[in-house]
Protein backbone atom coordinates (compact mmCIF):
# COMPACT_ATOMS: atom_id res chain seq x y z
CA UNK A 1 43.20 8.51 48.38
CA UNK A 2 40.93 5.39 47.71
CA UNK A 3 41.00 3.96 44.08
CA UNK A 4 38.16 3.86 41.67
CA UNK A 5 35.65 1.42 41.88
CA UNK A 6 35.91 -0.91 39.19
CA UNK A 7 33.46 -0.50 36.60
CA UNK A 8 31.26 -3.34 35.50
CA UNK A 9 31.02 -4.73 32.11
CA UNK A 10 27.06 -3.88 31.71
CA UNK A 11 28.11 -0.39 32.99
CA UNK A 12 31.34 -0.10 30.92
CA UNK A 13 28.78 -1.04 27.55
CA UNK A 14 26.07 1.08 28.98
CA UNK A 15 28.84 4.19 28.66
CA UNK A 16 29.90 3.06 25.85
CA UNK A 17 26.62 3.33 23.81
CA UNK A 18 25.84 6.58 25.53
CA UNK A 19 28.88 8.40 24.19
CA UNK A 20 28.39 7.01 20.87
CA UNK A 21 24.48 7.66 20.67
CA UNK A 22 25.94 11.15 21.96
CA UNK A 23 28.54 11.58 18.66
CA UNK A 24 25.81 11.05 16.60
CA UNK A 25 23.65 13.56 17.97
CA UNK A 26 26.01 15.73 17.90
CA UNK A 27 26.43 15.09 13.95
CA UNK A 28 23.67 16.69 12.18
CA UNK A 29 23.93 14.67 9.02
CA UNK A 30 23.29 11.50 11.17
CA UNK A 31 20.70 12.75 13.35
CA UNK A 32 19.24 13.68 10.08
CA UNK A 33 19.31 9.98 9.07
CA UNK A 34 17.78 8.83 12.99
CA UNK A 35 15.08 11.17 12.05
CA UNK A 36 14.62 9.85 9.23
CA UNK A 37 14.55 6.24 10.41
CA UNK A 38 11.98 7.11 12.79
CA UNK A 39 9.63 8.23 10.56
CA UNK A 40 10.14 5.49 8.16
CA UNK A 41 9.51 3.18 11.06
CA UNK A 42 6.02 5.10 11.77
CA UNK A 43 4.94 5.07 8.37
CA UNK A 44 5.72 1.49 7.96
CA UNK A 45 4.13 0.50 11.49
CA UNK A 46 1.12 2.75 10.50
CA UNK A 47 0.61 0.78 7.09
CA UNK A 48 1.24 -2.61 8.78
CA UNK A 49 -2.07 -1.78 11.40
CA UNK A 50 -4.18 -0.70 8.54
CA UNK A 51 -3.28 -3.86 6.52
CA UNK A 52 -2.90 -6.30 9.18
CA UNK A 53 -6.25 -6.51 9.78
CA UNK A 54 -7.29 -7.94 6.50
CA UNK A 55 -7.28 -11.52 6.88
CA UNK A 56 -7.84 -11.23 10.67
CA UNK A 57 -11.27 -9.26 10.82
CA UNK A 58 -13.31 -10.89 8.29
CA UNK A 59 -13.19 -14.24 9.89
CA UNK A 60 -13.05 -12.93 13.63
CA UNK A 61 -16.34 -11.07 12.47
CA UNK A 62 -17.78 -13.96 10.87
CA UNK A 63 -17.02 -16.05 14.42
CA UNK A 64 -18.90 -13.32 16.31
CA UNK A 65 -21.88 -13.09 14.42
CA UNK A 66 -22.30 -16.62 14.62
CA UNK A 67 -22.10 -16.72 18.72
CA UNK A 68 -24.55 -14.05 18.76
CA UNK A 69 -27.04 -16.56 16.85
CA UNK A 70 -29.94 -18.58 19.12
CA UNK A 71 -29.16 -21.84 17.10
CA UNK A 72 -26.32 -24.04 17.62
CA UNK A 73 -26.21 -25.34 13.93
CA UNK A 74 -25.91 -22.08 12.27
CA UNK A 75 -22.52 -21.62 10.10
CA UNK A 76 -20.85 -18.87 8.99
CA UNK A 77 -18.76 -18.48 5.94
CA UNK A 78 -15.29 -17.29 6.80
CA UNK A 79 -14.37 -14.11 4.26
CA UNK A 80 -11.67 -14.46 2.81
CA UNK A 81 -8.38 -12.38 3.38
CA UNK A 82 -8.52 -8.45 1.13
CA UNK A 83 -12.16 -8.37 0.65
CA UNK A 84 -14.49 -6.80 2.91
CA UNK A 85 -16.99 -6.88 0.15
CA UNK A 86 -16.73 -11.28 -0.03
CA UNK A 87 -18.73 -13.44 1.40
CA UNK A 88 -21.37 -14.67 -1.03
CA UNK A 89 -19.32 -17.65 -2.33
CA UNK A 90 -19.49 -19.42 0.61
CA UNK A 91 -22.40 -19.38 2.70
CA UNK A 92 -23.75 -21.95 5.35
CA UNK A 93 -27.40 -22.74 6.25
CA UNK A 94 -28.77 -20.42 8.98
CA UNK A 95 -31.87 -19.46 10.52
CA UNK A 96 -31.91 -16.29 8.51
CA UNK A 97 -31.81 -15.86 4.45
CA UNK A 98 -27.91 -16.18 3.69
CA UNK A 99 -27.75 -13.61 1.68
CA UNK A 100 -28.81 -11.04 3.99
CA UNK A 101 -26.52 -12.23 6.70
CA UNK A 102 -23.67 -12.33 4.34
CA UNK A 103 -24.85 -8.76 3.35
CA UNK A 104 -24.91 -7.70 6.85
CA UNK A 105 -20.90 -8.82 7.83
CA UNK A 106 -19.99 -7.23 4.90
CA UNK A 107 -21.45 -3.80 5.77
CA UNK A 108 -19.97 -4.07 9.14
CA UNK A 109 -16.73 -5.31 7.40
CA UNK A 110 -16.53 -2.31 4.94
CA UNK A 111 -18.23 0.21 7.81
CA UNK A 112 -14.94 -1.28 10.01
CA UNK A 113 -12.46 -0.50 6.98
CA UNK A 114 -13.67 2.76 5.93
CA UNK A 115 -13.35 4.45 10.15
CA UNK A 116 -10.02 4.89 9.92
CA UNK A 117 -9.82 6.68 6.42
CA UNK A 118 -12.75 8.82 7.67
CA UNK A 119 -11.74 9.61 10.89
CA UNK A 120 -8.52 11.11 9.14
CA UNK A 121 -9.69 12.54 6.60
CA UNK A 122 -12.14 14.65 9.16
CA UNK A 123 -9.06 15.16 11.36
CA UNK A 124 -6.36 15.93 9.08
CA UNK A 125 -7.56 20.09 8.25
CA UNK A 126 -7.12 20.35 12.14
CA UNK A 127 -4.04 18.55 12.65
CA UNK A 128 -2.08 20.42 9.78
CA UNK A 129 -2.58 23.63 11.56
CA UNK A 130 -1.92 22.19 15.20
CA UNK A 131 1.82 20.42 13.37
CA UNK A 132 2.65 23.70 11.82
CA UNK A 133 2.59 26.00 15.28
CA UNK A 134 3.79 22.91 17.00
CA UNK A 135 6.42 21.89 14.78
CA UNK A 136 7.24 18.14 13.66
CA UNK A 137 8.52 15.83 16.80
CA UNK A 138 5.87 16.71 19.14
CA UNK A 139 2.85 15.54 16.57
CA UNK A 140 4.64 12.76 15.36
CA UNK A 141 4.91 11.38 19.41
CA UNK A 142 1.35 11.98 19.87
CA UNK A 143 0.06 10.29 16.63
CA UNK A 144 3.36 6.86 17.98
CA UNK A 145 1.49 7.31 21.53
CA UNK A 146 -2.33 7.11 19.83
CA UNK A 147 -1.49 4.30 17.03
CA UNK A 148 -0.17 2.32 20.06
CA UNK A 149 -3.17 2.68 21.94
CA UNK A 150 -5.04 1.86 19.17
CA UNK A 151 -2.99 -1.44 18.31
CA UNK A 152 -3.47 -2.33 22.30
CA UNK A 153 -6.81 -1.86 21.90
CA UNK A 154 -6.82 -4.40 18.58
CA UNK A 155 -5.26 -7.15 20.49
CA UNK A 156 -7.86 -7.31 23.15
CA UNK A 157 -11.32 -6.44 21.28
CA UNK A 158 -13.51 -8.40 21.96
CA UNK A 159 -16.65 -7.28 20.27
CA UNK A 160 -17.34 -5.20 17.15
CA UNK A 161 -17.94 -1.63 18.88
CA UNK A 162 -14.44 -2.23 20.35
CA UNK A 163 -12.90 -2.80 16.87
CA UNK A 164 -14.28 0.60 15.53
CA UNK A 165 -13.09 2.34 18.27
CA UNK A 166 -9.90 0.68 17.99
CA UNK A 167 -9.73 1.54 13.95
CA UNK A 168 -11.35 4.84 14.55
CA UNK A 169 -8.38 5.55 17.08
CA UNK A 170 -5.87 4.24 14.49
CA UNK A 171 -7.28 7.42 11.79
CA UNK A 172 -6.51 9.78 14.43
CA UNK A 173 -2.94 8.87 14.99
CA UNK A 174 -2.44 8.64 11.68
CA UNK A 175 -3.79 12.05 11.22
CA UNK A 176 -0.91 13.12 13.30
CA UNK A 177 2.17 10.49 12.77
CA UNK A 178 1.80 10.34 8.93
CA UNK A 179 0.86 14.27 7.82
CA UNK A 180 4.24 15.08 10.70
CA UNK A 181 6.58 12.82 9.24
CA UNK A 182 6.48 13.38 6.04
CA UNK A 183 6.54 17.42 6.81
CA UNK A 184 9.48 16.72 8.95
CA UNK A 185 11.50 14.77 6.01
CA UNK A 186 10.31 17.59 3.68
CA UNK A 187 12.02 20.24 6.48
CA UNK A 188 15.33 17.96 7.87
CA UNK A 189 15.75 17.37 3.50
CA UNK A 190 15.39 20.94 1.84
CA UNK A 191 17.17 20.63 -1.37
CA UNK A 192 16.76 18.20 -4.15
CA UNK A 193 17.74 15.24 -4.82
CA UNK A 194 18.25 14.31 -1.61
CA UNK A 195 14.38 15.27 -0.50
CA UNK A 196 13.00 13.21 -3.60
CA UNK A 197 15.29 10.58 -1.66
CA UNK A 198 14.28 10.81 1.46
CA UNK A 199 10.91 10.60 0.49
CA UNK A 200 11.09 8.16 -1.61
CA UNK A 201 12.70 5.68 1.13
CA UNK A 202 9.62 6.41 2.68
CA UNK A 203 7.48 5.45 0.51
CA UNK A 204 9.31 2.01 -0.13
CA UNK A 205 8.31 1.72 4.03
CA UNK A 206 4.56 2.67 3.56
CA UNK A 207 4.95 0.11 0.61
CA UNK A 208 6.36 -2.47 2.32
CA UNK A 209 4.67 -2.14 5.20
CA UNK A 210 1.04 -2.50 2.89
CA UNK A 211 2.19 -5.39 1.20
CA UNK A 212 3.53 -7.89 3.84
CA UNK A 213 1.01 -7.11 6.29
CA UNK A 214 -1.51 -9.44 5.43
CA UNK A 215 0.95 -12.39 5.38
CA UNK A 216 2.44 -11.42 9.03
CA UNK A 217 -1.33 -11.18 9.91
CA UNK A 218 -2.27 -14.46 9.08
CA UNK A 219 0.64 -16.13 10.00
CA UNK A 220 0.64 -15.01 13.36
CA UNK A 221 -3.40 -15.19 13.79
CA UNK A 222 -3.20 -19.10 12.65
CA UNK A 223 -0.18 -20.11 14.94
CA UNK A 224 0.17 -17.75 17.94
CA UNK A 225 -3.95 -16.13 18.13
CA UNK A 226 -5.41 -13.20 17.46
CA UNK A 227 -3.35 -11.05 19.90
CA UNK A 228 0.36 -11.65 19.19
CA UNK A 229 0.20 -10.15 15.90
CA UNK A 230 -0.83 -7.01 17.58
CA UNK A 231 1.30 -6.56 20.51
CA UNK A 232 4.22 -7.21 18.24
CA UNK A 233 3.22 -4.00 16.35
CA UNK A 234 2.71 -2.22 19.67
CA UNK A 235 6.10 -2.92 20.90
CA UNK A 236 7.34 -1.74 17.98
CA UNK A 237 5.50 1.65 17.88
CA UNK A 238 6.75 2.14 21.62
CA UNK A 239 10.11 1.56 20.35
CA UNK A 240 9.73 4.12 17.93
CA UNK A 241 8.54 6.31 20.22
CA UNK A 242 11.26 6.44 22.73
CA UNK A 243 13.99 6.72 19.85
CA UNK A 244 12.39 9.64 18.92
CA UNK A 245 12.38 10.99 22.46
CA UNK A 246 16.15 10.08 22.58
CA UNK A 247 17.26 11.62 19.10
CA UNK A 248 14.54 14.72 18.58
CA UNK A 249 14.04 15.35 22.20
CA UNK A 250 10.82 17.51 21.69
CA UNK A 251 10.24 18.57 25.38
CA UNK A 252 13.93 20.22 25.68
CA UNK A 253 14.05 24.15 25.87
CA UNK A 254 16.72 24.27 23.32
CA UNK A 255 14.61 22.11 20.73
CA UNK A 256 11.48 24.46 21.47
CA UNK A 257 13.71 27.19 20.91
CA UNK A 258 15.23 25.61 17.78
CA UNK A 259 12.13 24.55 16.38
CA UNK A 260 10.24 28.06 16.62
CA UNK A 261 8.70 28.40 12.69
CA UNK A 262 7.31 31.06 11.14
CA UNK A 263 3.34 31.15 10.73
CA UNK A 264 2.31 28.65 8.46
CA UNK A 265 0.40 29.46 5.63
CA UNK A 266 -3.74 28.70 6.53
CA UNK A 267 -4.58 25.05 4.92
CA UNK A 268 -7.47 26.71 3.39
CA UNK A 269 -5.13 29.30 1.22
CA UNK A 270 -2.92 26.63 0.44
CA UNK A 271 -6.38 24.09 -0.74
CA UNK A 272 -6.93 27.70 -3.16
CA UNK A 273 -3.60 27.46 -4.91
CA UNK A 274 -4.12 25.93 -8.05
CA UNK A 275 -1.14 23.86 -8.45
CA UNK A 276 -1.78 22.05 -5.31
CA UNK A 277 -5.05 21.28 -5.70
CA UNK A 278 -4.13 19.71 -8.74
CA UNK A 279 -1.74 17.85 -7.46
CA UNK A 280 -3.93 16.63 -4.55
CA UNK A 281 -6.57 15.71 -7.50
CA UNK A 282 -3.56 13.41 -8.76
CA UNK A 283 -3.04 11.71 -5.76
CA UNK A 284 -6.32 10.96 -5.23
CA UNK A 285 -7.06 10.25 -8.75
CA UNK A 286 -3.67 7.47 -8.57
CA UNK A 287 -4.42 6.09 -5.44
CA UNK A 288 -8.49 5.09 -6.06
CA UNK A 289 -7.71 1.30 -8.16
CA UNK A 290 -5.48 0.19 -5.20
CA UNK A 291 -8.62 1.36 -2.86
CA UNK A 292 -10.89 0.15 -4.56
CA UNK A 293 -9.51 -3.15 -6.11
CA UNK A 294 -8.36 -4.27 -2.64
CA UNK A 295 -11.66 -5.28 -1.04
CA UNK A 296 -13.26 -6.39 -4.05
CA UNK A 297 -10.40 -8.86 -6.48
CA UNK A 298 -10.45 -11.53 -4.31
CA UNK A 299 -13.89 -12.48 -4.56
CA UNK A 300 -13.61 -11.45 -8.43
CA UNK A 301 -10.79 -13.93 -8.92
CA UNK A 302 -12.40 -16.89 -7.00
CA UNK A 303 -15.30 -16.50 -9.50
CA UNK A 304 -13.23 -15.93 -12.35
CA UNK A 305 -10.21 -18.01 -12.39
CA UNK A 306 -11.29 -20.23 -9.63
CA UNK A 307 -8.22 -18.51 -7.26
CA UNK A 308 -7.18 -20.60 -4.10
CA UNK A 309 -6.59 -19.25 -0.75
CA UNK A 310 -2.96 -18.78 -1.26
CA UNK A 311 -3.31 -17.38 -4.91
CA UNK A 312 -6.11 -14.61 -3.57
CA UNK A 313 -3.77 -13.83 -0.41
CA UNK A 314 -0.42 -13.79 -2.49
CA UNK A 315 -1.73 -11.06 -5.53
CA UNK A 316 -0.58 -8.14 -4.18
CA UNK A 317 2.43 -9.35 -2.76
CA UNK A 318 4.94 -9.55 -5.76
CA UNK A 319 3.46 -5.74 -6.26
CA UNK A 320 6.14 -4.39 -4.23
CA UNK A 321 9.28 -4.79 -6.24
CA UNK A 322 8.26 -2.94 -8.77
CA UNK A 323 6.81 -0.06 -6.31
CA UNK A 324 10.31 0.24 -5.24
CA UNK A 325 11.36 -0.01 -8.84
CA UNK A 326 9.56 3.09 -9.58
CA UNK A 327 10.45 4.77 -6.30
CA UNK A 328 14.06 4.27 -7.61
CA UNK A 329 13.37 5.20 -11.12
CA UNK A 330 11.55 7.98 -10.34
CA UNK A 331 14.23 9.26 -7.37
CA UNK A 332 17.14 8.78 -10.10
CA UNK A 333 15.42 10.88 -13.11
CA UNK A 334 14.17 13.32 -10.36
CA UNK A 335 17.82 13.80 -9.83
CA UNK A 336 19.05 14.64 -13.26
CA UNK A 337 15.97 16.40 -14.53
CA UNK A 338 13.88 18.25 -11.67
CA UNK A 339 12.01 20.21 -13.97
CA UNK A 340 10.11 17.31 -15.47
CA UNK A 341 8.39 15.67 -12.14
CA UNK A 342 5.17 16.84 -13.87
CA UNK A 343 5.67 14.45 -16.61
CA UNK A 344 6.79 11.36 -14.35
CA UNK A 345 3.68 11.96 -12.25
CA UNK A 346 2.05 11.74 -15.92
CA UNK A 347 3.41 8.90 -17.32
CA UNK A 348 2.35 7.00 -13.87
CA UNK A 349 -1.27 8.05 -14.20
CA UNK A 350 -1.04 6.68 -17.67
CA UNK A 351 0.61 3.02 -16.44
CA UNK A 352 -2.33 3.06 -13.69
CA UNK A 353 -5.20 3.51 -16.20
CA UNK A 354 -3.84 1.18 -18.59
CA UNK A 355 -2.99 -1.66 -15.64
CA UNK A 356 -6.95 -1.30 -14.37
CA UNK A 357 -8.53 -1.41 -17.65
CA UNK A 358 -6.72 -4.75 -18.06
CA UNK A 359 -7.38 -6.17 -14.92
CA UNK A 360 -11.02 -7.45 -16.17
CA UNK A 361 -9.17 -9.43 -19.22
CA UNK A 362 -6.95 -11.49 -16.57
CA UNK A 363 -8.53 -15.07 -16.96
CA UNK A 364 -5.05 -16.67 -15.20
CA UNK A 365 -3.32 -15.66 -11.88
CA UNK A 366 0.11 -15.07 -14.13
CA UNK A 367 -1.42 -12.08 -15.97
CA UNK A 368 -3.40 -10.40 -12.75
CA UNK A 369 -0.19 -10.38 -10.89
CA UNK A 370 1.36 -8.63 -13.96
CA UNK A 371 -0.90 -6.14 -13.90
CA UNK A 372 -1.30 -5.02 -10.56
CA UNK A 373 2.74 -5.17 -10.67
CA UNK A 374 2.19 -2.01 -13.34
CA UNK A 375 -1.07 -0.29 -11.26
CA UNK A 376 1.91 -0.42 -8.17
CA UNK A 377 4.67 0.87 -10.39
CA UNK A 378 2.44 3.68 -11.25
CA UNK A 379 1.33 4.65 -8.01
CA UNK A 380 5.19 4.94 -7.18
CA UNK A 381 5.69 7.30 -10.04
CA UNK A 382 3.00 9.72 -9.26
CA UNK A 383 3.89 9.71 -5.42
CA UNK A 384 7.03 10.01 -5.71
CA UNK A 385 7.21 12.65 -8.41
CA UNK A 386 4.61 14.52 -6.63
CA UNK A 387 5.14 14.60 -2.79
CA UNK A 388 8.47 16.57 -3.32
CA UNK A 389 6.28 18.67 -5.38
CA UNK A 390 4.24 20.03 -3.00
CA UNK A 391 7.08 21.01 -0.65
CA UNK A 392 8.79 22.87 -3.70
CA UNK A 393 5.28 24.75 -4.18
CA UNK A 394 5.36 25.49 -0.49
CA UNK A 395 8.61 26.69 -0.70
CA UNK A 396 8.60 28.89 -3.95
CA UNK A 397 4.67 29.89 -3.42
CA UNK A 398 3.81 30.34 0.60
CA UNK A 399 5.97 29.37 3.27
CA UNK A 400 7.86 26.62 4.30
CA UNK A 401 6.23 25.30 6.83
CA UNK A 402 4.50 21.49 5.85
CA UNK A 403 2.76 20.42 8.24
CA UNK A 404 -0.59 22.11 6.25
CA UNK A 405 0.11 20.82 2.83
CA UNK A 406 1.05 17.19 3.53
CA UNK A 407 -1.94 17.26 5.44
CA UNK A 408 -3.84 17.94 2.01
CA UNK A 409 -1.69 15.31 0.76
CA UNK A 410 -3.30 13.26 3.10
CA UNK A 411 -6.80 14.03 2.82
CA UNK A 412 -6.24 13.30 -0.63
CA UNK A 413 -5.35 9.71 0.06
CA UNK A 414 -8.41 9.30 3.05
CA UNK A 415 -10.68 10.66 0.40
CA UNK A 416 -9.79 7.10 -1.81
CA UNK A 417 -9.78 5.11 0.96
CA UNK A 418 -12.71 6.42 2.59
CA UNK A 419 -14.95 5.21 -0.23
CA UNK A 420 -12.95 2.45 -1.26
CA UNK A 421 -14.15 -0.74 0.97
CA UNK A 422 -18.35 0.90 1.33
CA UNK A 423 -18.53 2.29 -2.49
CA UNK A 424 -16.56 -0.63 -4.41
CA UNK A 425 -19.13 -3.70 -3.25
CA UNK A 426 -22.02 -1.34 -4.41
CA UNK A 427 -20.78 -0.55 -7.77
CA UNK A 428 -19.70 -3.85 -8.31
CA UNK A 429 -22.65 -5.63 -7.25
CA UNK A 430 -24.83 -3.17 -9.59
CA UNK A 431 -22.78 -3.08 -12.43
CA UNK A 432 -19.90 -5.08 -12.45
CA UNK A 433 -16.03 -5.93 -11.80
CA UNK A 434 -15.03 -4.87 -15.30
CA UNK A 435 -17.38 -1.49 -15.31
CA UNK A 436 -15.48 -0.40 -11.86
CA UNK A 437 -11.97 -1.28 -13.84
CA UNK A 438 -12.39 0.33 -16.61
CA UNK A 439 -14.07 3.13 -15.15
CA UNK A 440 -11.12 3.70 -12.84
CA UNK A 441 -8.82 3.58 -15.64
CA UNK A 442 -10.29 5.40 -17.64
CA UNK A 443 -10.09 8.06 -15.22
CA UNK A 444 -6.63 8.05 -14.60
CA UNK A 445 -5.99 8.11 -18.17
CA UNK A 446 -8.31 11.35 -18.67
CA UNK A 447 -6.54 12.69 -15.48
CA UNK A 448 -2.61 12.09 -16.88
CA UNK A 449 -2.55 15.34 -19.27
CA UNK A 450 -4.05 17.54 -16.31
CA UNK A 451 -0.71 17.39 -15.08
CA UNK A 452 0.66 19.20 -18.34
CA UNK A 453 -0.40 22.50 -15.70
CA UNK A 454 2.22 21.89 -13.89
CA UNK A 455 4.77 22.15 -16.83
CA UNK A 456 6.47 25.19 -15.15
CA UNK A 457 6.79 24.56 -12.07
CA UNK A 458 9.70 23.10 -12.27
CA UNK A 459 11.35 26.13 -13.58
CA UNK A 460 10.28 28.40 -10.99
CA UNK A 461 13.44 29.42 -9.02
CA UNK A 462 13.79 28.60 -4.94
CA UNK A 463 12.97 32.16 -3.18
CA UNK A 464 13.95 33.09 0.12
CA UNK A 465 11.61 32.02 2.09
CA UNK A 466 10.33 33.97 5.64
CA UNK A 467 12.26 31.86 7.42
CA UNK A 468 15.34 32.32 5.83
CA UNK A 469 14.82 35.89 6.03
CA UNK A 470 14.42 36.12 10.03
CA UNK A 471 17.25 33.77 10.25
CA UNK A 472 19.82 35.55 7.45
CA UNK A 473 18.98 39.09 8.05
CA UNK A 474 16.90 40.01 11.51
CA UNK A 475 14.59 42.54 11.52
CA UNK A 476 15.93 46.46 13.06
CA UNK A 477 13.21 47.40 14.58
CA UNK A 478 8.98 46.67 15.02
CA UNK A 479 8.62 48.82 12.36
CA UNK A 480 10.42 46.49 9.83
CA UNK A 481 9.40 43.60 11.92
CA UNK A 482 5.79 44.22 10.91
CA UNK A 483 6.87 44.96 7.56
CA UNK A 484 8.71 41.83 6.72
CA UNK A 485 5.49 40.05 7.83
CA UNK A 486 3.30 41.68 5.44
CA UNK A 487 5.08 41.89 2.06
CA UNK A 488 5.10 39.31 -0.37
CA UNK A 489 8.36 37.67 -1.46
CA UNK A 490 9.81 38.18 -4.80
CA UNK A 491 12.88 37.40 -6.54
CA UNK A 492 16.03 39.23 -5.65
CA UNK A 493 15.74 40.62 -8.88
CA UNK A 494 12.21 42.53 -8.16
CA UNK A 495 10.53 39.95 -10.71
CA UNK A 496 6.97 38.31 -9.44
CA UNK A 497 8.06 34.99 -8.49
CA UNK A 498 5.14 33.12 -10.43
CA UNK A 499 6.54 32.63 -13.83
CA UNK A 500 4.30 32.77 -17.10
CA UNK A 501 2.15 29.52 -16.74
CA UNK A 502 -1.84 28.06 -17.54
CA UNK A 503 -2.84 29.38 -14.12
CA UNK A 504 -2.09 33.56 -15.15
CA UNK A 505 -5.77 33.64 -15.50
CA UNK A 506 -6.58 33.03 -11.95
CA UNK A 507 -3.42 34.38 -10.52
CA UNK A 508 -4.84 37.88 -9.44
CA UNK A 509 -7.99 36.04 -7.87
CA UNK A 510 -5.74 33.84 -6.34
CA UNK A 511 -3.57 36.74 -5.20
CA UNK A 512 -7.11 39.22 -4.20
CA UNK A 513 -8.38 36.49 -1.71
CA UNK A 514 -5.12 36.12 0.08
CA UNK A 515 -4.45 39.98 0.07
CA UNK A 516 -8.08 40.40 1.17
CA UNK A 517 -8.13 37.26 3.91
């Protein structure tokens, strides 16, 4: 009998790391945390695209509207970094009134902003359906697979048609990679705290991600060219892509098998239920200063305070500690009192209308920073108070499938961001920086004790949903197999499950439609 071939050291590691990736497959609280990592990484490589672009396609618009000029002295003011809406600071002699030609990059500019928010926000009541009967891992590859097309397709554009294709191809994977992973946290985490956790991690990533994009941007674009920047984000999202295929392994019969969810409730129902849609109307409501404040402070602070380069690229930046601050704040009272989300969510749409209506007073860059410090620590509050929300109402309401209602969670955000870089310039160009911030705030402020509606939901007690059902207690026969499809839940105890609240009133409309539809 021969011996064994020896076995190489590469081959000996290579073993190694297969049996261990295999233990932790095999463990679902770790595979839980792989999942989890993998969607943080999306949402994090997702924000760094939609940011990273910021200081890179003002100027590399500005460059290409000045080679498609007849005369060889015409200059072009570079825009500066966060502003789509900048330009008329600086602006050289041409052969054509300055103005308009500053006017015309910055329509392209915010045009080129706005595609990806409106591309999503057109896509997303299509791909909620398509992630609930598909379940989580297979969206979530598609939207890694289109986001790094789209980044490819970044690093080589090389005229402005090919940058809104390549943004208008980043909306769709979004569409899919954002709306599927935070449904698939909201499914792999089902009871509280640790979903307010998970989700809150990912929303320190989508943070982060934001936040030092436009630094890694024009750092790279500078020193290595407009490319590197980009293909470093593609190798990541092709990273990300085969880890998922490794730890999820969507294509496998026993995942398919695993995987198989109960219908969904329709997105349309789900836009009818009245807590959601106020909840969506928060989310909105929070997120529209960051939209709109974005393309339009920088060219506010250089006539203002007289803001470098650095100061006007660096605002936002010290904005993300206390975003995580909040995150953990609002993770850590979400923890010892769930029934108050409502009121965190509340308290954060206060913060965010009092941090915009004193953005205008700012005359130093000290104070600004302060205050979009508190318009970020807000937004943390209210997303992070109100994300887990939705699942909850999912769960105690409809049925627990998410795919649908993060996907109204994200329409909510495209709808801010949609407007944000066209409708900002306008309203500040007709009447004013401090009109649009106070305006803003004030509507956050009127918005806060909306959220008093939601009082009760905290209260509401976790039913069984249908998928618990065919899991814990299979039907006998078609007979009851039919039945279990068609009768409402309700508590063990025969109770309604909607408790006394401010919505009784429309309750049996509510309850008609769906009965009827």
């Amino acid at each position: 009998m021969e011996p064994a071939a020896p076995v190489g050291p590469a081959r000996a590691a290579a073993i190694k790391l297969s049996e261990a990736m295999g233990a932790v497959l095999q463990d679902p609280r770790r595979q839980r945390r792989l999942v989890l990592v993998i969607v943080c990484v999306a949402l994090f490589l997702d924000n760094m695209l939609y940011m990273v672009i910021v200081p890179i396609v003002p100027d590399y618009v500005a460059h290409m509207h000045k080679a498609g000029r007849p005369s060889a002295n015409t200059e072009v003011s570079t825009l500066q970094p966060s502003t789509p809406a900048t330009g008329s600071a600086n602006m050289g002699n041409t052969s054509e009134s300055p103005k308009t030609a500053t006017e015309s990059e910055d329509v392209k500019i915010g045009v080129l902003f706005a595609s990806k928010a409106i591309l999503q926000l057109l896509v997303n009541p299509l791909s909620g359906p398509f992630i609930d009967r598909m379940s989580y891992d297979v969206p979530l590859l598609i939207g890694l697979g289109v986001l790094f097309a789209s980044t490819v397709l970044f690093a080589f554009a090389e005229d402005y048609a090919t940058l809104f294709a390549a943004r208008s191809l980043q909306g769709l994977g979004s569409a899919f990679a954002d709306t599927s992973g935070i449904a698939m946290i909201a499914d792999k985490y089902p009871e509280e705290p640790e979903r307010s956790r998970a989700l809150g991690v990912a929303l320190a990533f989508i943070s982060f991600g934001s936040l030092v994009a436009p630094p890694f941007g024009g750092f790279l674009y500078q020193f290595a060219g407009k490319h590197v920047p980009f293909l470093v984000l593609a190798a990541v999202s092709l990273f990300d892509a085969l880890l998922l295929l490794v730890v999820a392994k969507p294509f496998s019969a026993v995942t398919r098998a695993r995987a198989n969810l109960p219908v969904g409730t329709p997105i349309h129902r789900l836009m009818l239920d009245p807590y959601i849609a106020v909840v969506a109307g928060a989310l909105t409501t929070c997120n529209i200063p960051l939209a709109f404040l974005e393309p339009t402070i920088a060219t506010w602070m250089e006539h203002t305070m007289a803001a470098s380069e650095w100061e006007r690229g660096m605002a936002w930046l010290p904005a993300f500690v206390p975003h995580v601050l909040g995150v953990y704040l609002t993770v850590r009272l979400a923890a010892r009192y769930p029934h108050l989300q409502w009121l965190y969510g509340a308290l954060g749409l206060a913060v965010i209308g009092a941090s915009s209506c004193v953005v205008p007073a700012c005359r130093s860059f000290a104070p600004l920073v302060v205050s979009l410090c508190g318009l970020c620590f807000g937004i943390a509050l209210v997303d992070t108070a109100l994300l887990p929300t939705l699942a909850f109402l999912v769960d105690v309401r409809h049925v627990s499938v998410y795919g649908s209602v993060y996907a109204i969670a994200d329409i909510s955000y495209s709808v801010a961001y949609a407007l944000g870089p066209i409708v900002a310039g306008h309203i500040v160009h007709s009447l004013g920086f401090a009109q649009l911030s106070l305006g803003m705030g004030l509507a956050n402020l009127l918005y806060a004790p909306v959220l008093l509606l939601l009082r009760n939901v905290g209260l509401l007690r976790r039913s069984r949903s249908e998928r618990d059902v065919l899991l814990d207690e299979p039907p006998q026969g078609l007979y009851d197999a039919v039945r279990l499809r068609e009768r409402r839940v309700s508590d063990p105890d025969g109770a309604p499950r909607s408790p006394s609240a401010p919505f009784d009133e429309c309750e049996d409309v509510y309850n008609n439609y769906y009965a009827r539809s």
